[in-house]
N, C-alpha and C. Protein backbone atom coordinates (compact mmCIF):
# COMPACT_ATOMS: atom_id res chain seq x y z
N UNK A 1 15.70 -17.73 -8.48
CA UNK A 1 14.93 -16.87 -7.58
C UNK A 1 15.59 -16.86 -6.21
N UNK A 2 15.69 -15.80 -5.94
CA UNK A 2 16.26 -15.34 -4.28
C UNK A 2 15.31 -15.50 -3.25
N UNK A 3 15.51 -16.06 -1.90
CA UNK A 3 14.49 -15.87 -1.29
C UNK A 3 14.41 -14.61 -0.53
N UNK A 4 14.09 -14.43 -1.03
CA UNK A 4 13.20 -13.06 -0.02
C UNK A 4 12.55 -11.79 -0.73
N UNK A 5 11.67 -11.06 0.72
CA UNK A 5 10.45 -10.43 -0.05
C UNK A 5 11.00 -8.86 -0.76
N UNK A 6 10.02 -8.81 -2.03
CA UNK A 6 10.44 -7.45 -2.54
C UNK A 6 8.94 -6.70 -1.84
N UNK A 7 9.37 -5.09 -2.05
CA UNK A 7 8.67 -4.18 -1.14
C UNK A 7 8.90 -3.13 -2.32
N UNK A 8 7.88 -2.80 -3.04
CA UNK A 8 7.53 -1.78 -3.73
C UNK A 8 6.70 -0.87 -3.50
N UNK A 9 6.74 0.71 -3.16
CA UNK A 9 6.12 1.45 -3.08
C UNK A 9 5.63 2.57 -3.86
N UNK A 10 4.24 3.35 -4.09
CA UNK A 10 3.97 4.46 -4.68
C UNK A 10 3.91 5.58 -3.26
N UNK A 11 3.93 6.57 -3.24
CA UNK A 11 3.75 7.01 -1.92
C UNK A 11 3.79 8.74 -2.27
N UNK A 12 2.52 9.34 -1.89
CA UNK A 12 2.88 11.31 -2.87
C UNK A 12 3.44 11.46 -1.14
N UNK A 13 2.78 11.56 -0.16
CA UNK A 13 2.86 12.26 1.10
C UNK A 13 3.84 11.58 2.42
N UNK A 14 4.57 10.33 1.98
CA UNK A 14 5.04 9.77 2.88
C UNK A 14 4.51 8.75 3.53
N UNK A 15 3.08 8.35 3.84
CA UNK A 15 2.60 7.71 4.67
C UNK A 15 2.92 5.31 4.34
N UNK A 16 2.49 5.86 3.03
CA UNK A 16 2.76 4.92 2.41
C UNK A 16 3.86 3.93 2.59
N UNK A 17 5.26 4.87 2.30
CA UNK A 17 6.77 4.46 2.47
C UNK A 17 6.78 4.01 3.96
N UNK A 18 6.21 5.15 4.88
CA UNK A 18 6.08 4.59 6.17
C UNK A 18 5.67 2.95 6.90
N UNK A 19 4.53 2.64 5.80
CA UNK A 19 3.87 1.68 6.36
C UNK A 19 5.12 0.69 5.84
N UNK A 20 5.17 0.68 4.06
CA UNK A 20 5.86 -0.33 3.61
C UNK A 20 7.40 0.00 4.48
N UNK A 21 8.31 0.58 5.44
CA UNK A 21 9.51 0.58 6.36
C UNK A 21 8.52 0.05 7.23
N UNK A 22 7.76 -0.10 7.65
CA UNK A 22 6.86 -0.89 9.17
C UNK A 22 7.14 -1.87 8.33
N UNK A 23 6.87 -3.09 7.63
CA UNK A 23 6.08 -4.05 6.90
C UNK A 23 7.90 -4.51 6.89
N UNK A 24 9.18 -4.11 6.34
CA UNK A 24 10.04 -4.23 6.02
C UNK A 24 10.69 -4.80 7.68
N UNK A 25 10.85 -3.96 8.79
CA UNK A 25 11.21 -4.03 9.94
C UNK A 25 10.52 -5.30 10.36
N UNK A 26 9.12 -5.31 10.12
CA UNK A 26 8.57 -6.74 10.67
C UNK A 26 9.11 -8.07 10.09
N UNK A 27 9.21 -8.29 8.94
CA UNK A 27 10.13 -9.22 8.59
C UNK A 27 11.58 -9.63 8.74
N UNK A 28 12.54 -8.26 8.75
CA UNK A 28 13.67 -8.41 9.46
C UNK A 28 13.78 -8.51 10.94
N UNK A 29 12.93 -8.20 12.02
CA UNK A 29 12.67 -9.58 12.83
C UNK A 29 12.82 -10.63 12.77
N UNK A 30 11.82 -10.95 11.79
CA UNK A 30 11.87 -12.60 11.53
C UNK A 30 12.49 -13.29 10.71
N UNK A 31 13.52 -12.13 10.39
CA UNK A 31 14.72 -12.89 9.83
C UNK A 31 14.56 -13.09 8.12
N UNK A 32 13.92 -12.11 7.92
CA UNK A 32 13.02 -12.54 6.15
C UNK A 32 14.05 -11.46 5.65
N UNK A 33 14.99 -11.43 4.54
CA UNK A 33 15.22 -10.45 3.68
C UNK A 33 14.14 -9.76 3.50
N UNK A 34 14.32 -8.54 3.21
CA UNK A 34 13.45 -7.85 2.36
C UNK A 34 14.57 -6.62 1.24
N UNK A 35 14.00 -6.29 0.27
CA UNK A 35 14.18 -5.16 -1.03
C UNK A 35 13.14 -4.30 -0.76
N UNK A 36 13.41 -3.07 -0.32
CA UNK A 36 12.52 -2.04 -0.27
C UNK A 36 12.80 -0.66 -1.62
N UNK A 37 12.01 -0.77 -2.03
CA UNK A 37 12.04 0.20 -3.55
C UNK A 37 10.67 0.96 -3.65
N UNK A 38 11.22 2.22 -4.13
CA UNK A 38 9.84 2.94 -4.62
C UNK A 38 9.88 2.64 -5.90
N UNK A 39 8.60 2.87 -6.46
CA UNK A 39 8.18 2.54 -8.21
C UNK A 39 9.05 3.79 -9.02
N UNK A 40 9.31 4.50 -8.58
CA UNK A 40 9.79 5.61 -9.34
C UNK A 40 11.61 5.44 -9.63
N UNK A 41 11.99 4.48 -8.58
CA UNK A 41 13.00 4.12 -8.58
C UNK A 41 13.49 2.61 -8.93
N UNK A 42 12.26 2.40 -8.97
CA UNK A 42 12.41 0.31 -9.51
C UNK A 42 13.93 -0.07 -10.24
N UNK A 43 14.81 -0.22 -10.06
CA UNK A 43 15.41 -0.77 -11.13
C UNK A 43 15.90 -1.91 -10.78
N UNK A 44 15.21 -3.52 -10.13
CA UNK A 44 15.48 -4.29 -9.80
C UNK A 44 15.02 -5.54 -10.69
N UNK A 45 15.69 -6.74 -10.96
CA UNK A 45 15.10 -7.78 -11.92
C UNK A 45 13.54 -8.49 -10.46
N UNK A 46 12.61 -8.13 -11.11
CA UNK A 46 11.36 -9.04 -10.13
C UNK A 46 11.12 -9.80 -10.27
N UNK A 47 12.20 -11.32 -11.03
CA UNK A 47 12.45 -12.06 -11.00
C UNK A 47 12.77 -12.75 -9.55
N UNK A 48 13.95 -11.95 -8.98
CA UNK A 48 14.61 -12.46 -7.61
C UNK A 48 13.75 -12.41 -6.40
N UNK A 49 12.08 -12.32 -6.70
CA UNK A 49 11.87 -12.11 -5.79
C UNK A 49 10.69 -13.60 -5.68
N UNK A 50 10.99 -14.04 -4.04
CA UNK A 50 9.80 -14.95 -3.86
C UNK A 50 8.50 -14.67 -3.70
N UNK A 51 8.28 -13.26 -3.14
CA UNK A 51 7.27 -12.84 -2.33
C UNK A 51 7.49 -11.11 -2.63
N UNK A 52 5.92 -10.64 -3.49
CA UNK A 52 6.38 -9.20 -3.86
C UNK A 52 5.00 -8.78 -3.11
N UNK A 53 5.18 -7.56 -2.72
CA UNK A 53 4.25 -6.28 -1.73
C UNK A 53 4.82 -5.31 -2.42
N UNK A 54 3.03 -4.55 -2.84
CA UNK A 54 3.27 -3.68 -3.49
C UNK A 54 2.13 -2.16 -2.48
N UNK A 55 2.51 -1.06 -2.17
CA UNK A 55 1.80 -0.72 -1.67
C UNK A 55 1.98 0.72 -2.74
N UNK A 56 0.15 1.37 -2.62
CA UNK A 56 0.16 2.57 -3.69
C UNK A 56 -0.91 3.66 -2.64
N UNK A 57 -0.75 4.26 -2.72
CA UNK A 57 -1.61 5.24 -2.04
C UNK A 57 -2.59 6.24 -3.19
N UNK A 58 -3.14 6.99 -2.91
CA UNK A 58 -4.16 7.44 -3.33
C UNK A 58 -4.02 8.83 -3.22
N UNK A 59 -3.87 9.57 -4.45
CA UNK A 59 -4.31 10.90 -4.65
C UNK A 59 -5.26 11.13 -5.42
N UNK A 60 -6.41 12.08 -5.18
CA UNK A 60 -7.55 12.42 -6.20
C UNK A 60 -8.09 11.53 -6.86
N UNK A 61 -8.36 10.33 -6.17
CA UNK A 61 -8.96 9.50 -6.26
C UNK A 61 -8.38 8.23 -7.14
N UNK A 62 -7.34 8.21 -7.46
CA UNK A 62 -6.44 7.07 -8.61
C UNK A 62 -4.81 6.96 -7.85
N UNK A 63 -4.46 5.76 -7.95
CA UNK A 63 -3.20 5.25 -8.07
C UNK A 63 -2.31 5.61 -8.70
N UNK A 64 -1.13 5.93 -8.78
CA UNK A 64 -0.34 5.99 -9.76
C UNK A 64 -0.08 5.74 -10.69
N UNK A 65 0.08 5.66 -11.74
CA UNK A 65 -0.24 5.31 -13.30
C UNK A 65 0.48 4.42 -13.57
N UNK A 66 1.62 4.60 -12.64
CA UNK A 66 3.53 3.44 -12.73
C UNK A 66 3.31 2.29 -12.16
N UNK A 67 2.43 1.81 -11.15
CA UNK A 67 2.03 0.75 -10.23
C UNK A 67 1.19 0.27 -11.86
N UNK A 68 -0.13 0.63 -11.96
CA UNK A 68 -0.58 0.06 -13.23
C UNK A 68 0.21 -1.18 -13.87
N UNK A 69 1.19 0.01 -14.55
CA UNK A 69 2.16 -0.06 -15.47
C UNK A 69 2.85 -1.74 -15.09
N UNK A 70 3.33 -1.47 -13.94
CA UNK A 70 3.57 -2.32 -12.93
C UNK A 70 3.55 -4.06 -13.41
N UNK A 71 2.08 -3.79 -12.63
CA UNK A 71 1.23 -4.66 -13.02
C UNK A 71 1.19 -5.45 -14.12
N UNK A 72 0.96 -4.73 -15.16
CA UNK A 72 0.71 -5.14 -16.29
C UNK A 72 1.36 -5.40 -17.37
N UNK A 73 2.92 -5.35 -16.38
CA UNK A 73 3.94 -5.71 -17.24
C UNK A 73 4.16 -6.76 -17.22
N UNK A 74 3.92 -6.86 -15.52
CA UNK A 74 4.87 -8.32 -15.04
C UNK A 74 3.37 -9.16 -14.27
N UNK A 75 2.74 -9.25 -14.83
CA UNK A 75 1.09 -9.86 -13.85
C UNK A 75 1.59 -11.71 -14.60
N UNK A 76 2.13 -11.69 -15.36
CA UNK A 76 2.17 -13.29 -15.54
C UNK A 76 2.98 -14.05 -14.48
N UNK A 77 4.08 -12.94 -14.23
CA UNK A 77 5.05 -13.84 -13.42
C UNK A 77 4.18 -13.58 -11.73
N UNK A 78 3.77 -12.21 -11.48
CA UNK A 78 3.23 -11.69 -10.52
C UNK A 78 2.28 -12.99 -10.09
N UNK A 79 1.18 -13.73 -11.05
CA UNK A 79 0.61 -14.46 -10.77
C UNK A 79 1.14 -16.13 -10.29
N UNK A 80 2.57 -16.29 -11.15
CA UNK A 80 3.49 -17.47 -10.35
C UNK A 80 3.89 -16.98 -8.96
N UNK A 81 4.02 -16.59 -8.13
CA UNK A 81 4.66 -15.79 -6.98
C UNK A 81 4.09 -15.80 -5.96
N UNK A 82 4.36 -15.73 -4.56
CA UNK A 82 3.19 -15.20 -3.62
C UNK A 82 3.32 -13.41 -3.67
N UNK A 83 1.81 -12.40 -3.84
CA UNK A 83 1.94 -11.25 -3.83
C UNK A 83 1.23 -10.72 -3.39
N UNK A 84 1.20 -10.03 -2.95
CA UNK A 84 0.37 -8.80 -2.01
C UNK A 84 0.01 -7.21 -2.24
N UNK A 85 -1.16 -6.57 -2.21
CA UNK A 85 -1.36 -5.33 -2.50
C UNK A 85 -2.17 -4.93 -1.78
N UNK A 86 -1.77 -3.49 -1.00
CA UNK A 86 -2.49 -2.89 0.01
C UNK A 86 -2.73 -1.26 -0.85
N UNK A 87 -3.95 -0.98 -0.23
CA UNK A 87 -4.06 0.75 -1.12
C UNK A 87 -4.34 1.47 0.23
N UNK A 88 -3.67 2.95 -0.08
CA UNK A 88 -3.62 3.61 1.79
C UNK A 88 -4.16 4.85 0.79
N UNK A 89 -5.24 4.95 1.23
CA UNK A 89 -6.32 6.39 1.47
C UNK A 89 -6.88 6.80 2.80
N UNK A 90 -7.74 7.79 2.54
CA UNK A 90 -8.22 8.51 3.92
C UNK A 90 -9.88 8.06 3.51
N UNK A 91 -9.99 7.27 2.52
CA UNK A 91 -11.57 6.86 2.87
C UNK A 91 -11.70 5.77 3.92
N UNK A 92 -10.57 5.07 3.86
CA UNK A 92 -10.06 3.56 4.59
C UNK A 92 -10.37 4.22 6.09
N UNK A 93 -10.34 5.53 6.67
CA UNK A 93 -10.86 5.42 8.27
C UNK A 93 -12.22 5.27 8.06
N UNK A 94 -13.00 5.32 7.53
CA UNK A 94 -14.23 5.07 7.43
C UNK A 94 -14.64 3.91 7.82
N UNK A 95 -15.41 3.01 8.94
CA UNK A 95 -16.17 1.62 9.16
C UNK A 95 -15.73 0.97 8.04
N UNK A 96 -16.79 1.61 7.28
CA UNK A 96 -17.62 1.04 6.46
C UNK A 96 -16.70 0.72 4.61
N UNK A 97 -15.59 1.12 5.02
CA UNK A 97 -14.68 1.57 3.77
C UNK A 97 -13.35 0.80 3.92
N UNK A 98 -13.00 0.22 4.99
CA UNK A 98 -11.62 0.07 5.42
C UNK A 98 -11.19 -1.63 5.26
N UNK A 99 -11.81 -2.13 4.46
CA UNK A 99 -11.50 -3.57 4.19
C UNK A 99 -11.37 -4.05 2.81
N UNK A 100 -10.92 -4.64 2.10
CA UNK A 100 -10.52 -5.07 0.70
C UNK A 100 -11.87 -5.26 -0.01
N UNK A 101 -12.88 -5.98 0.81
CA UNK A 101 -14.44 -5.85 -0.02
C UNK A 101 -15.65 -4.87 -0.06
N UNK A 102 -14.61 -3.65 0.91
CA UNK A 102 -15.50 -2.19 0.88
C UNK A 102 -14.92 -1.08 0.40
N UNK A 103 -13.53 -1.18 0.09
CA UNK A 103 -12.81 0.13 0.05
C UNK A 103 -13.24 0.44 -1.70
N UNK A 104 -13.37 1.20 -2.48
CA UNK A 104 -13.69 1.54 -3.69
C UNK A 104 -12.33 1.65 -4.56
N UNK A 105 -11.51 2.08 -3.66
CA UNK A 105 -10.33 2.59 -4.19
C UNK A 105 -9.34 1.08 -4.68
N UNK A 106 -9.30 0.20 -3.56
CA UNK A 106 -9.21 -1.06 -3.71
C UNK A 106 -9.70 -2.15 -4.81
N UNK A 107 -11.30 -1.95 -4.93
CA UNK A 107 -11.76 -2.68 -5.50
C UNK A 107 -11.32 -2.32 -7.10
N UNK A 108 -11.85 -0.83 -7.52
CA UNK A 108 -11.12 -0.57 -8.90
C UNK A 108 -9.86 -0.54 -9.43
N UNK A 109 -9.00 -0.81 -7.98
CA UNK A 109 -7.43 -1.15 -8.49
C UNK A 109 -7.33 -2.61 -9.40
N UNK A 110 -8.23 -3.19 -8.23
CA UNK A 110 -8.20 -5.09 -8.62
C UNK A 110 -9.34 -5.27 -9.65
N UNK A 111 -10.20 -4.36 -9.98
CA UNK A 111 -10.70 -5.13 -11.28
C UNK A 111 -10.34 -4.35 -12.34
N UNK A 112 -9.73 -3.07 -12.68
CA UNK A 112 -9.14 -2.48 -13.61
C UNK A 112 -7.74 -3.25 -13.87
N UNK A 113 -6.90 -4.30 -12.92
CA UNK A 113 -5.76 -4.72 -13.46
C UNK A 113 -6.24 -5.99 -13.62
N UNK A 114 -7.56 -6.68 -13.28
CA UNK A 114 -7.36 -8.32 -13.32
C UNK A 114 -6.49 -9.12 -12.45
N UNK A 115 -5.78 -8.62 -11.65
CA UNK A 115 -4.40 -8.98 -10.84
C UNK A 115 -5.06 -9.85 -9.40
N UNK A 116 -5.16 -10.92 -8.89
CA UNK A 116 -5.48 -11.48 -7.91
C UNK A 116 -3.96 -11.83 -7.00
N UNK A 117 -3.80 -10.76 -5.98
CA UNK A 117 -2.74 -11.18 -4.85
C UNK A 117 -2.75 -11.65 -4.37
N UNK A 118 -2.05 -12.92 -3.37
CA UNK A 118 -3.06 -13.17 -2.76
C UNK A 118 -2.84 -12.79 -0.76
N UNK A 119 -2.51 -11.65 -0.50
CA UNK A 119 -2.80 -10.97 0.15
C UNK A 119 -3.89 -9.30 -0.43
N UNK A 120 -4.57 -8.96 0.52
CA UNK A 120 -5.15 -7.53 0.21
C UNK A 120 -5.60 -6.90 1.32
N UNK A 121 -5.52 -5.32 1.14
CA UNK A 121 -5.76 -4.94 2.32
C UNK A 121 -5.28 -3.35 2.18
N UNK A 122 -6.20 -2.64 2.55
CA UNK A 122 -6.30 -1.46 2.80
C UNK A 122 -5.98 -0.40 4.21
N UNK A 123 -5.48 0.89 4.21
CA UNK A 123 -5.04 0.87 5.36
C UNK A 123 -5.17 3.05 5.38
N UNK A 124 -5.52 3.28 6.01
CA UNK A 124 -6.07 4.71 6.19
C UNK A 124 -5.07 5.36 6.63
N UNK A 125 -4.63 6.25 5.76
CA UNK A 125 -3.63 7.20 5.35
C UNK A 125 -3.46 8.02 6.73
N UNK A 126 -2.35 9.35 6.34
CA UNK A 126 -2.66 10.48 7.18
C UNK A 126 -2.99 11.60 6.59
N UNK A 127 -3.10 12.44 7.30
CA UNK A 127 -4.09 14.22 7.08
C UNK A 127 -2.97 14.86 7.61
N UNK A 128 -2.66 15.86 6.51
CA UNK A 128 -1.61 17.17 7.35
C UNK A 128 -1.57 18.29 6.26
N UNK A 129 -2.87 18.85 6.70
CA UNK A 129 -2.53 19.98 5.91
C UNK A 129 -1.40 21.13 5.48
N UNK A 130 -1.23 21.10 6.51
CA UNK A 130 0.06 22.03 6.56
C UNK A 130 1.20 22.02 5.74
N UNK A 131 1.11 20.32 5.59
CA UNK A 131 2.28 19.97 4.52
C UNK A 131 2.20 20.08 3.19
N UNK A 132 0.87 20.03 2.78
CA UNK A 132 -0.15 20.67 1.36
C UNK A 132 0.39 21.89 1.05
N UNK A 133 0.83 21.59 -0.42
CA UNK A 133 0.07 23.07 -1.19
C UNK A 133 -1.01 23.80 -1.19
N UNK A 134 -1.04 25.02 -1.41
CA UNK A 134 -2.41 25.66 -1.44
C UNK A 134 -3.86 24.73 -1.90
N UNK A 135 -3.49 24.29 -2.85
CA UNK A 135 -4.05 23.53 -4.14
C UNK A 135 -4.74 22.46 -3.19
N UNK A 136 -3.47 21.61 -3.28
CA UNK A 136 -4.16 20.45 -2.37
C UNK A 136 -4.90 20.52 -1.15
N UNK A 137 -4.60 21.82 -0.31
CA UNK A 137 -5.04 21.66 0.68
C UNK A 137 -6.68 22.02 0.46
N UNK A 138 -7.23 23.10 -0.07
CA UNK A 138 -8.47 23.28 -0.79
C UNK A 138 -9.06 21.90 -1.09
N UNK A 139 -8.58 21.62 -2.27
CA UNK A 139 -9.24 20.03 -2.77
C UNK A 139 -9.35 19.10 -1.88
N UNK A 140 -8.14 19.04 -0.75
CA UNK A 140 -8.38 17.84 0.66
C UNK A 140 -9.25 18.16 1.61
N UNK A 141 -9.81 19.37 1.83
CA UNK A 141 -10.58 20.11 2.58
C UNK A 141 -11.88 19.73 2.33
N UNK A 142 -12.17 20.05 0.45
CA UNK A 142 -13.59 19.91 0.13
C UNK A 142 -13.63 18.41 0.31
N UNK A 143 -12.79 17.52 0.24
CA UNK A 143 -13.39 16.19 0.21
C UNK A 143 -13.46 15.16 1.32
N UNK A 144 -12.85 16.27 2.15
CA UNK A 144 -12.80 15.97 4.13
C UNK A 144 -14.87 16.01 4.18
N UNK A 145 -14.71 17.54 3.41
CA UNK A 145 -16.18 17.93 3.82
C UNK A 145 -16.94 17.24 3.64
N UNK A 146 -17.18 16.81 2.34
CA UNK A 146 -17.84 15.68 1.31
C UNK A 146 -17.66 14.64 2.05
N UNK A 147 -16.81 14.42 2.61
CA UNK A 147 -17.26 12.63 3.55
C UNK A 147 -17.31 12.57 4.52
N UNK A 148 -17.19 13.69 5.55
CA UNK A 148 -17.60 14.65 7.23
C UNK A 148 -16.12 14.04 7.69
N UNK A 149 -14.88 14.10 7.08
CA UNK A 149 -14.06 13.83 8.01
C UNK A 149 -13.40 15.25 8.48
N UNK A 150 -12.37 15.34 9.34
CA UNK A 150 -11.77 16.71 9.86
C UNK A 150 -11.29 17.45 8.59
N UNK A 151 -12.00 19.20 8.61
CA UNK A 151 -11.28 19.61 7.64
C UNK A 151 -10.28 21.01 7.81
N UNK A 152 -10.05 20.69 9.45
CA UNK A 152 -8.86 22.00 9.91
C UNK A 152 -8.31 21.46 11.11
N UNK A 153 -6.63 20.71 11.33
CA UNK A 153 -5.62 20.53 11.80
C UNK A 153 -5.11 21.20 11.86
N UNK A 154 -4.21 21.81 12.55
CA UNK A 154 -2.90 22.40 12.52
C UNK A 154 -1.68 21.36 12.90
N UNK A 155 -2.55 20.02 13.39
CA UNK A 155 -1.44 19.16 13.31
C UNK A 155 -1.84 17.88 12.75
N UNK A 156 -0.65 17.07 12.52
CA UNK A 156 -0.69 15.99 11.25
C UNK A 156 -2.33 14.78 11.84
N UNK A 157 -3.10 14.56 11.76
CA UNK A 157 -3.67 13.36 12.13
C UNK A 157 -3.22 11.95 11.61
N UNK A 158 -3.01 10.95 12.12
CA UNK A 158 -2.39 9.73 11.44
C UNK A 158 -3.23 8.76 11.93
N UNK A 159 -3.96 8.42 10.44
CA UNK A 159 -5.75 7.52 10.54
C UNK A 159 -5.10 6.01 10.47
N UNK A 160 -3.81 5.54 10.17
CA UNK A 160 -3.06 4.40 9.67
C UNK A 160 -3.39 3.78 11.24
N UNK A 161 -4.07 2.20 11.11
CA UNK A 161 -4.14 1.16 12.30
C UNK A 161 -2.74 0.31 12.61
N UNK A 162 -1.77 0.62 13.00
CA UNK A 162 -0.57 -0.03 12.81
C UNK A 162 -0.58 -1.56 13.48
N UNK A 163 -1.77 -1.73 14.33
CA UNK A 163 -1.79 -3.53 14.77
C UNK A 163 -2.01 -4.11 13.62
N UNK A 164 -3.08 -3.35 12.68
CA UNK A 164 -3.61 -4.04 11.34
C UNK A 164 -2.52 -4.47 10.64
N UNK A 165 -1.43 -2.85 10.15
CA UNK A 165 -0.21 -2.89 9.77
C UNK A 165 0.83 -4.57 10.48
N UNK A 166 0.87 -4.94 11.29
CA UNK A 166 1.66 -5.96 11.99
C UNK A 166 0.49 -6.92 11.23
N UNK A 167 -0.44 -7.36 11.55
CA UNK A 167 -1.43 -8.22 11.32
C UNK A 167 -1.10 -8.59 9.61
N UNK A 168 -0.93 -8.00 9.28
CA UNK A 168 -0.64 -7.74 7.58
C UNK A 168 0.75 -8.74 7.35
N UNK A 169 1.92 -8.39 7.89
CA UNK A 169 3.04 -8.85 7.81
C UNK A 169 2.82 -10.24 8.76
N UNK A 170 2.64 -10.45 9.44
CA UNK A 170 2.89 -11.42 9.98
C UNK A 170 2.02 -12.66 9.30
N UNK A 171 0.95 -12.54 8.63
CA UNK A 171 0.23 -13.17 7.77
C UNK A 171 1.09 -14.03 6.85
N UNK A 172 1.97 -12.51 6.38
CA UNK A 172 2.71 -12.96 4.84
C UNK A 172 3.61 -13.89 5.30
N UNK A 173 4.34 -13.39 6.59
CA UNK A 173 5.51 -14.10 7.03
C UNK A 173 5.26 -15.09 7.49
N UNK A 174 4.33 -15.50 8.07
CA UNK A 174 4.00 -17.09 8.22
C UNK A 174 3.76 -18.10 7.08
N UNK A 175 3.21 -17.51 6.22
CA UNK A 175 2.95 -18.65 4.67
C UNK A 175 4.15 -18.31 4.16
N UNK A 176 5.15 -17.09 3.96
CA UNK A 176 6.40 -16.79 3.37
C UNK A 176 7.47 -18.14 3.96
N UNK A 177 7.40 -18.59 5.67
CA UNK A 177 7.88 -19.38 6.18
C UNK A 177 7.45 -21.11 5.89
N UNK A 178 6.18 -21.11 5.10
CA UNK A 178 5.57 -22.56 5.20
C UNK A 178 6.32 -22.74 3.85
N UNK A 179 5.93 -21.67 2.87
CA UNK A 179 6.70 -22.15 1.19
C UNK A 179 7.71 -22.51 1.27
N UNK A 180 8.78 -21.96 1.96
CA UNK A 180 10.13 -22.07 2.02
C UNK A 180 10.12 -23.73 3.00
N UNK A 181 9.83 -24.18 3.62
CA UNK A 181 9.49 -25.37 3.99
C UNK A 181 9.40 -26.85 2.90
């Protein structure tokens, strides 16, 4: 095993990749390797890794089917490891929605895989219609409506807390620094 952290992403709109390049930069600070990979592109042994972060974002209400997959390939070794999983939706600006024991999207990730990380944490996407298809933008509209968030921008809104984002990494990277000890 290599030390240092792997960084796997699902990501439809960008925001995602964004956070996990924040999450990547914070550790190379501190001097931590990191492997940054999207799931669509995985072709790494996840063996070499001490410390895996996996981040998936949320379209139409489900994860990616490949993160799953993921999971449930490798959850034995996943569970020898230190690992981490964050889910980035737009319910997460919500109070009342934006923490690992309120987010919905979160919770049915972790009890549909059985998978205990032991980091978690949720983190509120961005809004840009503009960048939508017809399609999507309709469907993101009605479900802006459906939960009273904004449902006409002409420019991108970005709901993502990036202290949280730091707060997140620096967590990992401090116990990432005690193991290696």
């Amino acid at each position: 095993m290599e030390q240092h952290i792997g960084i796997i992403y699902s990501s439809v709109d960008g925001q995602t990749k964004k956070i996990c390049e924040n999450l990547s930069a914070n550790f190379t600070e501190r001097h931590i390797s990191t492997k940054l990979c999207s799931i669509e592109d995985f072709n790494v042994d996840v063996y070499k890794f001490h410390t895996l972060i996996i981040g998936a974002s949320i379209r139409y209400g489900k994860h990616n089917a490949r993160i799953y997959e993921f999971v449930s390939k490798h959850k034995d070794y996943l569970q020898k490891i230190r690992t981490a999983f964050f889910s980035v939706n737009l319910v997460a600006r919500n109070d009342n929605k934006n923490s690992p024991t309120t987010n919905p999207y979160l919770l049915k990730f972790i009890n549909k895989t059985q998978w205990k990380p032991d980091y978690l944490d949720v983190f509120a996407g961005k809004l840009d219609y503009k960048s939508y298809p017809w399609t999507d933008r309709i469907m993101i509209r009605l479900i802006m409506k459906l939960t009273h968030g904004p449902t006409k921008s002409d420019k991108p809104i970005e709901f993502t807390d990036w202290k949280r984002v730091n707060d997140f990494s620096s967590r990992i990277s401090e116990d990432y620094k005690i193991t290696l000890n």
